[in-house]
Protein backbone atom coordinates (compact mmCIF):
# COMPACT_ATOMS: atom_id res chain seq x y z
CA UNK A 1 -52.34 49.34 -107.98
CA UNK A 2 -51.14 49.08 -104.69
CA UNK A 3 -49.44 52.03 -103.18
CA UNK A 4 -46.64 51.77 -99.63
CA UNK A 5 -45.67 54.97 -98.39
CA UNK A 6 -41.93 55.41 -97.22
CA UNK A 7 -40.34 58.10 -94.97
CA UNK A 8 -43.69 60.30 -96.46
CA UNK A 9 -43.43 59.60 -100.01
CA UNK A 10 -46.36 57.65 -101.30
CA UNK A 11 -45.52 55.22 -104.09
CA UNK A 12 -48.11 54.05 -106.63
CA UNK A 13 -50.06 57.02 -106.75
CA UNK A 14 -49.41 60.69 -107.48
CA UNK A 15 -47.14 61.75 -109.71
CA UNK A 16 -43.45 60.23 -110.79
CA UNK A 17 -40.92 60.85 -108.21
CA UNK A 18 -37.41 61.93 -108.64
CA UNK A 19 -34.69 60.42 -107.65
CA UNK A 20 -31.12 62.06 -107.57
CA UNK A 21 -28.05 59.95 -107.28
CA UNK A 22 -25.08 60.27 -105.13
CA UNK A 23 -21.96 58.70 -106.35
CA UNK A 24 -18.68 59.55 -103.91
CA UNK A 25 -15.73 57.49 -103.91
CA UNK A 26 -14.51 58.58 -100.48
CA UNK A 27 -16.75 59.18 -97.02
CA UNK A 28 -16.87 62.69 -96.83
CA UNK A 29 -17.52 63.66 -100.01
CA UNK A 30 -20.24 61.24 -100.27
CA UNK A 31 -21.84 62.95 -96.87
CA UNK A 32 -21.39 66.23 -98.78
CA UNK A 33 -23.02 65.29 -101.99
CA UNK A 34 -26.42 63.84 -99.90
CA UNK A 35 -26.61 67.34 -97.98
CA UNK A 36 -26.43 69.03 -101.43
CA UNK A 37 -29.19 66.62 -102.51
CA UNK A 38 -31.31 66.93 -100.13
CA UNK A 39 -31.57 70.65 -100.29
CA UNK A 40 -32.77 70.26 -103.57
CA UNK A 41 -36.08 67.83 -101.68
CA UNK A 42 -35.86 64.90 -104.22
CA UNK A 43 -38.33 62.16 -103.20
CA UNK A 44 -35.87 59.54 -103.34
CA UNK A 45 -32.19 59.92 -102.70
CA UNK A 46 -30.01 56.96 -104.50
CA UNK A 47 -26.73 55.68 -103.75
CA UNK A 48 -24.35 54.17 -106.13
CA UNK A 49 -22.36 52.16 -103.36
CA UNK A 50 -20.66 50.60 -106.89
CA UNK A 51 -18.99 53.99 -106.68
CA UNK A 52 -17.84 54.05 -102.99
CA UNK A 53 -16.76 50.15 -103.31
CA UNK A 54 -14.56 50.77 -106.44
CA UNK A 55 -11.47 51.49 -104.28
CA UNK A 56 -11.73 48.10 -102.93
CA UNK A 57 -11.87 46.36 -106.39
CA UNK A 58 -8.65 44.59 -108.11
CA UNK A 59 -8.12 44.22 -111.67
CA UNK A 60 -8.33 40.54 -112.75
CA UNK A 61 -9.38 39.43 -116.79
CA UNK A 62 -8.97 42.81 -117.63
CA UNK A 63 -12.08 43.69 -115.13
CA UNK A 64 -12.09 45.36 -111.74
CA UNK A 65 -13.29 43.12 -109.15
CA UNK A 66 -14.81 43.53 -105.55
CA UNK A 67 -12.21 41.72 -103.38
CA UNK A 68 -13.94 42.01 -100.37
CA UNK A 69 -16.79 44.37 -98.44
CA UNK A 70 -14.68 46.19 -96.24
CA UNK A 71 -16.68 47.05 -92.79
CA UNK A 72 -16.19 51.05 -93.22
CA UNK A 73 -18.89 50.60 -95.61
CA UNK A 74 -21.16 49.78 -93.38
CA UNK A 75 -20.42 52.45 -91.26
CA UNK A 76 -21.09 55.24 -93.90
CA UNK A 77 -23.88 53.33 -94.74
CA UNK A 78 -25.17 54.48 -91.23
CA UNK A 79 -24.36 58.08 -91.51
CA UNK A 80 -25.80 58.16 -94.96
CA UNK A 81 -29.34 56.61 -93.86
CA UNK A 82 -28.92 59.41 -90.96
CA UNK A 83 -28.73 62.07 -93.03
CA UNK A 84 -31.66 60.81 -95.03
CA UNK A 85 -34.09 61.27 -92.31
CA UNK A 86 -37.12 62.61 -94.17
CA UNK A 87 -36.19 61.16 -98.18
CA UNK A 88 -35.97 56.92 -98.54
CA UNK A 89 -32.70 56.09 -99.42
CA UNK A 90 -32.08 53.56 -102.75
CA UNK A 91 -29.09 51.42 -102.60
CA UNK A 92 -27.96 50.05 -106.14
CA UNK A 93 -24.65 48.28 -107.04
CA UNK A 94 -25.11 48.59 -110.44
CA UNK A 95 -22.42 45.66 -112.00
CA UNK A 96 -19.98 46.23 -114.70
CA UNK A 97 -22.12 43.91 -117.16
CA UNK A 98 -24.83 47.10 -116.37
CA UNK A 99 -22.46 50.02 -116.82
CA UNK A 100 -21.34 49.82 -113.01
CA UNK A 101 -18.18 50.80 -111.73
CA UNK A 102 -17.07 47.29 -110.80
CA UNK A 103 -18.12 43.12 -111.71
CA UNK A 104 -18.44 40.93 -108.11
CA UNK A 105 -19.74 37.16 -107.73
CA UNK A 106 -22.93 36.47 -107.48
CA UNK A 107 -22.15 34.63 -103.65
CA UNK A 108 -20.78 38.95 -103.04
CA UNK A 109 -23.59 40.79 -104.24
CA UNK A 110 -26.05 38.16 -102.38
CA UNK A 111 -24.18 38.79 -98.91
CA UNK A 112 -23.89 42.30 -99.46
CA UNK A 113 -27.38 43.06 -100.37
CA UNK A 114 -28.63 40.89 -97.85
CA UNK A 115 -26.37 42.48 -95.20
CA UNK A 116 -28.00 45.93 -95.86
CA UNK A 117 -31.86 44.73 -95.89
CA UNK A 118 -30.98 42.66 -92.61
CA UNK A 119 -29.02 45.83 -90.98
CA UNK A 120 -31.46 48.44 -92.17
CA UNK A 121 -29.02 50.30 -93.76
CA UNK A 122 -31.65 51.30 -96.43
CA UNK A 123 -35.38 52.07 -97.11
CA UNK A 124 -35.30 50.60 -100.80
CA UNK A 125 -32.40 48.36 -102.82
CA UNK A 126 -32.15 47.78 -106.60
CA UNK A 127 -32.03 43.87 -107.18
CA UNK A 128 -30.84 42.98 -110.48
CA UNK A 129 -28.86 40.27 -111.58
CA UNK A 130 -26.33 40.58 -114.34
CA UNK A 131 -23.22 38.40 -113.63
């Protein structure tokens, strides 16, 4: 098995590593909630940006969808990935077919996923595809 080693955890080898999700709606208390993490030295700190993106979301066929990516969240994606200076940081935008807090085109979750791996604004993202 091949093993990669991010921000000091080693993947592949070793025992299972913990990940503890983060989940605010609102800037601040999404900073707060990754200090409390961290504290607690998980080996992976994830973010449920489906969370933090809900406000943006409209109902439409009786679902909430993402109306547009709104550039404040890529600007807390920055202070996030600060804070996370010694743990990797997952992003997931888990979908409302998956449970998620919100349903988006496939075209949106392309660019926004995209937009994070080619900014950096993350060590790992969860890919899935449920539309």
């Amino acid at each position: 098995m091949k093993t990669v080693r991010i921000k000091g955890v080693m993947f592949g080898e070793g025992r299972m590593k913990i990940a503890l999700p983060v989940m605010g709606k609102e800037e601040q208390t999404l900073l707060q909630e990754v200090e409390e993490c961290l504290k607690q030295k998980p080996d992976v700190i994830e973010w449920r940006i489906d969370h933090f993106l809900k406000k943006n979301c409209e109902l439409e066929d009786g679902k909430l969808r993402l109306r547009d990516i709104p550039a404040e969240f890529f600007e807390t994606a920055r202070r996030v990935l600060a804070l996370c200076t010694d743990c990797p940081l997952l992003v997931t935008f888990r979908t409302g077919y998956e449970g998620g807090e919100a349903f988006l085109s496939e075209e949106q979750y392309v660019e926004l996923l995209t937009r994070i791996a080619n900014e950096k604004l993350a060590d790992l993202i969860d890919v899935e595809r449920y539309f």
